[in-house]
N, C-alpha and C. Protein backbone atom coordinates (compact mmCIF):
# COMPACT_ATOMS: atom_id res chain seq x y z
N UNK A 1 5.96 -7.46 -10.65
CA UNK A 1 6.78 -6.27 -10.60
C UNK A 1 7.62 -6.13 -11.86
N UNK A 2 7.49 -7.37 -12.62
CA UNK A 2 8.53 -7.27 -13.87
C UNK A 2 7.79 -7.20 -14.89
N UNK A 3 8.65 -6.77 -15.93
CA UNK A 3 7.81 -6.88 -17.22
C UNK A 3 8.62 -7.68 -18.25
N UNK A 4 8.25 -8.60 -17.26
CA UNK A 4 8.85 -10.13 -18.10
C UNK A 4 7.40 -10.97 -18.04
N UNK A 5 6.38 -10.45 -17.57
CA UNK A 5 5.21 -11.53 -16.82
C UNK A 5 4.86 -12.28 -18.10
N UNK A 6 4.79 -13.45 -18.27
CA UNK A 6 4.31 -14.27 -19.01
C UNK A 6 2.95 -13.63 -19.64
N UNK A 7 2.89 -14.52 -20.39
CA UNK A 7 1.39 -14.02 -21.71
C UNK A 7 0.21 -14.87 -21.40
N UNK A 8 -0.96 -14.19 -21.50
CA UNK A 8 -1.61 -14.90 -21.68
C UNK A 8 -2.13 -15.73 -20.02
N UNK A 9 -2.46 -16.87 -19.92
CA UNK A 9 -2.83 -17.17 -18.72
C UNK A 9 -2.73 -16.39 -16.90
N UNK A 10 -3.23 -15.63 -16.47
CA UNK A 10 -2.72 -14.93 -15.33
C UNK A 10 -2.28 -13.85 -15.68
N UNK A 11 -2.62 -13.52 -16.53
CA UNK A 11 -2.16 -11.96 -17.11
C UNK A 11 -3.12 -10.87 -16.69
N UNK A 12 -2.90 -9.50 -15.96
CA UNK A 12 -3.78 -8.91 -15.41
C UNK A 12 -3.83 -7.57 -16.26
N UNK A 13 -4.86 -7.03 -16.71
CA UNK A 13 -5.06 -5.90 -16.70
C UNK A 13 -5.31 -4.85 -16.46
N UNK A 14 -3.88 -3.92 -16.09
CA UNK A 14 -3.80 -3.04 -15.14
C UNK A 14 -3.61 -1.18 -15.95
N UNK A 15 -4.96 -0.43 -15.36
CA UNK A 15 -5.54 0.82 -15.70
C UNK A 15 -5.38 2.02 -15.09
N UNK A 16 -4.68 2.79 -15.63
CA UNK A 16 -4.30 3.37 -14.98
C UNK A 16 -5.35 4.89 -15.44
N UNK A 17 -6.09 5.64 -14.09
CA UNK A 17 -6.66 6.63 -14.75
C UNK A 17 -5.92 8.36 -14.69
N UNK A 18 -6.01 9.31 -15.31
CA UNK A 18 -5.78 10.42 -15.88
C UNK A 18 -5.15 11.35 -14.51
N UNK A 19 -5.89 11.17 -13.03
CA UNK A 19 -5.51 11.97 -12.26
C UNK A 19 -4.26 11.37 -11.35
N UNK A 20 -4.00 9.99 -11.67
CA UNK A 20 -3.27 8.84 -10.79
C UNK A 20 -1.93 8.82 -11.82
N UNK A 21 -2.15 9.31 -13.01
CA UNK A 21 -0.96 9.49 -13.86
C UNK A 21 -0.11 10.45 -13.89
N UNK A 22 -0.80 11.30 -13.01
CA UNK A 22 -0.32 12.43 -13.06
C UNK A 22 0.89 12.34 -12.25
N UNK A 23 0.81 11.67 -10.78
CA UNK A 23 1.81 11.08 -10.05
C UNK A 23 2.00 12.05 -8.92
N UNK A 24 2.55 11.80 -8.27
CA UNK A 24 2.98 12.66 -6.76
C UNK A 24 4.02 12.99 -7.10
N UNK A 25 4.24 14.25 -6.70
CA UNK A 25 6.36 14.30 -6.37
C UNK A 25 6.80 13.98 -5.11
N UNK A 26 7.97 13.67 -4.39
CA UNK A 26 7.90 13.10 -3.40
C UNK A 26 9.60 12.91 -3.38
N UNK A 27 10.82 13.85 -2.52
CA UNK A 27 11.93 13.86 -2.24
C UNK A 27 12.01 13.44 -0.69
N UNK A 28 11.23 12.87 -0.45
CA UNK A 28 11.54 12.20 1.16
C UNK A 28 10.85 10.60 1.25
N UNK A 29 10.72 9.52 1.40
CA UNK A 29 10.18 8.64 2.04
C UNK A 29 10.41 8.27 3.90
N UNK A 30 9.39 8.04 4.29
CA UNK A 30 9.54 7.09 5.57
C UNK A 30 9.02 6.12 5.99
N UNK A 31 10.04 5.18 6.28
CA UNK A 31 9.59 3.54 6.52
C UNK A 31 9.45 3.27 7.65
N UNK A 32 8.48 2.37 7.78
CA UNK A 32 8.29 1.53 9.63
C UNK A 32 7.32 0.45 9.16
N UNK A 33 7.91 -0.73 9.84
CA UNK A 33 7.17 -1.95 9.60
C UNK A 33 6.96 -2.36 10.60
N UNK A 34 6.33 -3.81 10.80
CA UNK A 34 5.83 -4.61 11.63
C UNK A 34 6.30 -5.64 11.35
N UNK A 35 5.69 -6.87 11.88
CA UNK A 35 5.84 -8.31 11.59
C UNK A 35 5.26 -8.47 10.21
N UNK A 36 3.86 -7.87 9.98
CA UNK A 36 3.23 -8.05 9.02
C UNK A 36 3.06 -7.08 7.82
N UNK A 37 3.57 -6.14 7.73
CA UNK A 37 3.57 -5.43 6.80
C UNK A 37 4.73 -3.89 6.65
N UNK A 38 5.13 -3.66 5.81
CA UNK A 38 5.98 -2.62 5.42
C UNK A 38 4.94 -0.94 4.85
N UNK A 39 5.32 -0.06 5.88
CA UNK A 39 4.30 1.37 5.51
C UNK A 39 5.47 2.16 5.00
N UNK A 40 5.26 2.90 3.61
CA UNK A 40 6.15 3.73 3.11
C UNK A 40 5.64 5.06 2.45
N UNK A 41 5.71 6.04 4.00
CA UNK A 41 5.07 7.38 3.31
C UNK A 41 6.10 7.95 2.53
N UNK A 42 5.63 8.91 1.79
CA UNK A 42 6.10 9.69 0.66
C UNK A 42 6.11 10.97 0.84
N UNK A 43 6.66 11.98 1.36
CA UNK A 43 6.77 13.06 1.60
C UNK A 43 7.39 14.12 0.32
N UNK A 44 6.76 15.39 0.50
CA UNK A 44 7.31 16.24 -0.42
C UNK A 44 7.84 17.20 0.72
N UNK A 45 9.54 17.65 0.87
CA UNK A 45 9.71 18.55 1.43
C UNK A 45 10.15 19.94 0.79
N UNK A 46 9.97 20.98 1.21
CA UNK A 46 10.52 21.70 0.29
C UNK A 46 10.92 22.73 1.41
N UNK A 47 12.39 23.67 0.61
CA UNK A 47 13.47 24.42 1.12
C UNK A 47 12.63 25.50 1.76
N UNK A 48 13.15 25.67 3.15
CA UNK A 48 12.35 26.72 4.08
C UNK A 48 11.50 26.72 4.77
N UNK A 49 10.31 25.55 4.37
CA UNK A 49 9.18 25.56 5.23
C UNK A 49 9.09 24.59 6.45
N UNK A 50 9.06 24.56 7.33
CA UNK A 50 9.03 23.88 8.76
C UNK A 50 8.53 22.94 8.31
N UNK A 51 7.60 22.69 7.61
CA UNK A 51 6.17 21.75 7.74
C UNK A 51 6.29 20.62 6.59
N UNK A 52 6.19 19.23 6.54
CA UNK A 52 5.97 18.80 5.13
C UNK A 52 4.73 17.76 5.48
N UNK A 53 3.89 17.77 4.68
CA UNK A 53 2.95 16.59 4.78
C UNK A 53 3.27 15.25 4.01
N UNK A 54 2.43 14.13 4.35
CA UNK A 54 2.81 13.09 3.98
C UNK A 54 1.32 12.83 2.42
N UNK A 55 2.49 13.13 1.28
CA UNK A 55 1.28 12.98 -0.11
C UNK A 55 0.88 11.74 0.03
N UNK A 56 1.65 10.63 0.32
CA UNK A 56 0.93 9.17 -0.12
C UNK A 56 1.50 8.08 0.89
N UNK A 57 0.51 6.94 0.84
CA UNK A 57 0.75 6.18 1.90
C UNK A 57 0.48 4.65 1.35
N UNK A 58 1.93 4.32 0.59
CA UNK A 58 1.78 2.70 0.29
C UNK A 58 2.09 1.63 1.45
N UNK A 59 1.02 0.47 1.52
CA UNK A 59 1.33 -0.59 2.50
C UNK A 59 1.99 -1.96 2.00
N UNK A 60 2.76 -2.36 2.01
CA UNK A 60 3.17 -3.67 1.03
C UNK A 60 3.29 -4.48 2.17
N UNK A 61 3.57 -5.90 1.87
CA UNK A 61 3.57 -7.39 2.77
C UNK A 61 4.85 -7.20 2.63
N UNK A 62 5.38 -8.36 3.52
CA UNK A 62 7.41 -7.77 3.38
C UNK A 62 7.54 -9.12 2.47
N UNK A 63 6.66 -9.60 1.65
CA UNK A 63 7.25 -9.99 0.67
C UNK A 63 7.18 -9.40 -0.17
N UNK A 64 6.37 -8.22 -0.70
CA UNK A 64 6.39 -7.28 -1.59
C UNK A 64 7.54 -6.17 -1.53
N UNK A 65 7.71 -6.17 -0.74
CA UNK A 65 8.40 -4.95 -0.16
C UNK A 65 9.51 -5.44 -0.61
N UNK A 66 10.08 -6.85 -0.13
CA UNK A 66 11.24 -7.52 -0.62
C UNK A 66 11.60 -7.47 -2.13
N UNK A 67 10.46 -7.77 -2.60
CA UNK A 67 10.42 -8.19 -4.47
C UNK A 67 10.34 -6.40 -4.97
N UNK A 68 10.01 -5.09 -4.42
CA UNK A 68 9.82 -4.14 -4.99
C UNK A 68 11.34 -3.59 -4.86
N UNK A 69 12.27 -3.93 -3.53
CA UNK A 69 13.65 -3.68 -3.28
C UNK A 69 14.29 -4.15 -4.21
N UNK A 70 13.95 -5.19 -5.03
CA UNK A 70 14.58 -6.28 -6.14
C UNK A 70 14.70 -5.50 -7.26
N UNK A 71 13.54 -5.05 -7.65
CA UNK A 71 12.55 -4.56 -8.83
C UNK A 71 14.06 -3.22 -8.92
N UNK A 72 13.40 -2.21 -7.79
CA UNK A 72 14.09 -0.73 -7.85
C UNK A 72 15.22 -0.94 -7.95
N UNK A 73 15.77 -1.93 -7.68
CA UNK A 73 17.83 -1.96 -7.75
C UNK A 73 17.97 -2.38 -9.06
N UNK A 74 16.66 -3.24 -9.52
CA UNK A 74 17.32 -3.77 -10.98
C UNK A 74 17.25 -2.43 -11.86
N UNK A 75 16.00 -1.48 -11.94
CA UNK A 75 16.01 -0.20 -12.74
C UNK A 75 17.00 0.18 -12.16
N UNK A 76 17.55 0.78 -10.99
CA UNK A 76 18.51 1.53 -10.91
C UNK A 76 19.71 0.95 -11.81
N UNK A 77 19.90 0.00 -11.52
CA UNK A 77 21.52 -0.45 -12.58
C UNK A 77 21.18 -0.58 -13.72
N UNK A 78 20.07 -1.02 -14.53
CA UNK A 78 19.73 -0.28 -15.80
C UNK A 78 19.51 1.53 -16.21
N UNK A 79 19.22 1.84 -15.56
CA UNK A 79 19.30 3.35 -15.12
C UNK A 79 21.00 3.83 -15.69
N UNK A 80 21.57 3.62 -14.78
CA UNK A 80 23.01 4.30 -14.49
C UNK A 80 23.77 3.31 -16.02
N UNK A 81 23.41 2.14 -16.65
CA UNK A 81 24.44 1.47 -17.78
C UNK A 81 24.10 2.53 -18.90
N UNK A 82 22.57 2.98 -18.39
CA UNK A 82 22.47 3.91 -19.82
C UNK A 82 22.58 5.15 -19.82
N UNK A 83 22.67 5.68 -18.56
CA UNK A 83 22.91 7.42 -18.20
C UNK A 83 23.93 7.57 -17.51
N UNK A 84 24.88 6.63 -16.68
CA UNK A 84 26.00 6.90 -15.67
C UNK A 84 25.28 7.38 -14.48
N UNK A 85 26.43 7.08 -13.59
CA UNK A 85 26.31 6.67 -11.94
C UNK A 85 25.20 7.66 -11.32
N UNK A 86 24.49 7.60 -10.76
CA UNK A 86 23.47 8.63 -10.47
C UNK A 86 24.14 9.13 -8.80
N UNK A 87 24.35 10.57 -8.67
CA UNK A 87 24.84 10.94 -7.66
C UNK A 87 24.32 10.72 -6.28
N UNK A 88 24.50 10.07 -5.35
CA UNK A 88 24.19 10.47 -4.07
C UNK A 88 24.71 11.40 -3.29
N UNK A 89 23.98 12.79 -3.11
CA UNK A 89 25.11 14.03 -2.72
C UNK A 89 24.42 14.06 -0.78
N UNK A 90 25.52 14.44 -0.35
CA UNK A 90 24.88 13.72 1.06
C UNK A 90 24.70 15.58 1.10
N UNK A 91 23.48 15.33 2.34
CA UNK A 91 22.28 16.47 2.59
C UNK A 91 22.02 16.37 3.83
N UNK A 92 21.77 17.49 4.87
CA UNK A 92 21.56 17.41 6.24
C UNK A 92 20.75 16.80 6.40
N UNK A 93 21.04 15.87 8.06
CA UNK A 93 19.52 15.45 7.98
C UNK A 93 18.32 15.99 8.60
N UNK A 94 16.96 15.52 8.03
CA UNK A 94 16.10 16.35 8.36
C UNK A 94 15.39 15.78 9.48
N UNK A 95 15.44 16.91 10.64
CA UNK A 95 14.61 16.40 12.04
C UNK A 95 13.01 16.39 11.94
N UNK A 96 13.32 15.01 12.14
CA UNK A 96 11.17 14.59 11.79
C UNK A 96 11.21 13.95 13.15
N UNK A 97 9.46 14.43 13.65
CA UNK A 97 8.68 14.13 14.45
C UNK A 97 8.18 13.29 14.33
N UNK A 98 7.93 11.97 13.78
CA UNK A 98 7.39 10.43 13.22
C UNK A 98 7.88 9.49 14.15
N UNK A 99 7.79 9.37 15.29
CA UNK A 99 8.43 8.30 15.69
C UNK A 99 9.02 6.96 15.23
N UNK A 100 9.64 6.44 15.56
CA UNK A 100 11.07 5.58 15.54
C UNK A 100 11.12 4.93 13.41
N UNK A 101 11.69 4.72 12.88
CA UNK A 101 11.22 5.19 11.28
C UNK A 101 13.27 4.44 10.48
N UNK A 102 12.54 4.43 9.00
CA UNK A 102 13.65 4.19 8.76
C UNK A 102 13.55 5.67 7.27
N UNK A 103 14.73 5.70 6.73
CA UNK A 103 14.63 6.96 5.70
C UNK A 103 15.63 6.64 4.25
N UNK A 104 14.26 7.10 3.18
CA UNK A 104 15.22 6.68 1.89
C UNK A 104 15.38 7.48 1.36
């Protein structure tokens, strides 16, 4: 998850192609795990419409999940030393039909 990974021995090369770069947009996530694994859809909602679908659907081990929580807090506080505090502006919440769930 870092890009500190050592050189050379165990070093993977990772490709990224043209339509996967393009990236999702995605102002909603929803979480629900298990014993064995962490599911984190990615939702795009947008103002007005009843409906949002779910664009993407990552599965991580909750040790990944753990080390990616690591990862995102460390960019975030590199984030904010070089741009300042990034706002959290609180926003209604939105009533989803997903049973029992956590929200980022």
């Amino acid at each position: 998850m870092s890009n500190k990974e050592p050189k050379g021995e165990g070093q993977i090369n990772i490709e990224l192609d043209d339509k996967t770069a393009e990236g999702i947009y995605s102002n909603l996530a929803i979480i629900n795990h298990s014993v064995s694994e962490f599911v984190v859809d990615f939702i795009s909602v947008m103002p007005g419409q009843p409906k949002a679908k779910v664009k993407s659907r990552i599965i991580l081990t909750p040790q990944h999940a753990k080390r990616l929580v690591k990862a995102l807090s460390e960019n975030v506080n590199r984030f904010e030393k070089s741009h300042g505090e990034i706002k959290d502006y609180e926003q209604p919440g939105i009533p989803l039909n997903f049973g029992p769930t956590g929200e980022a």
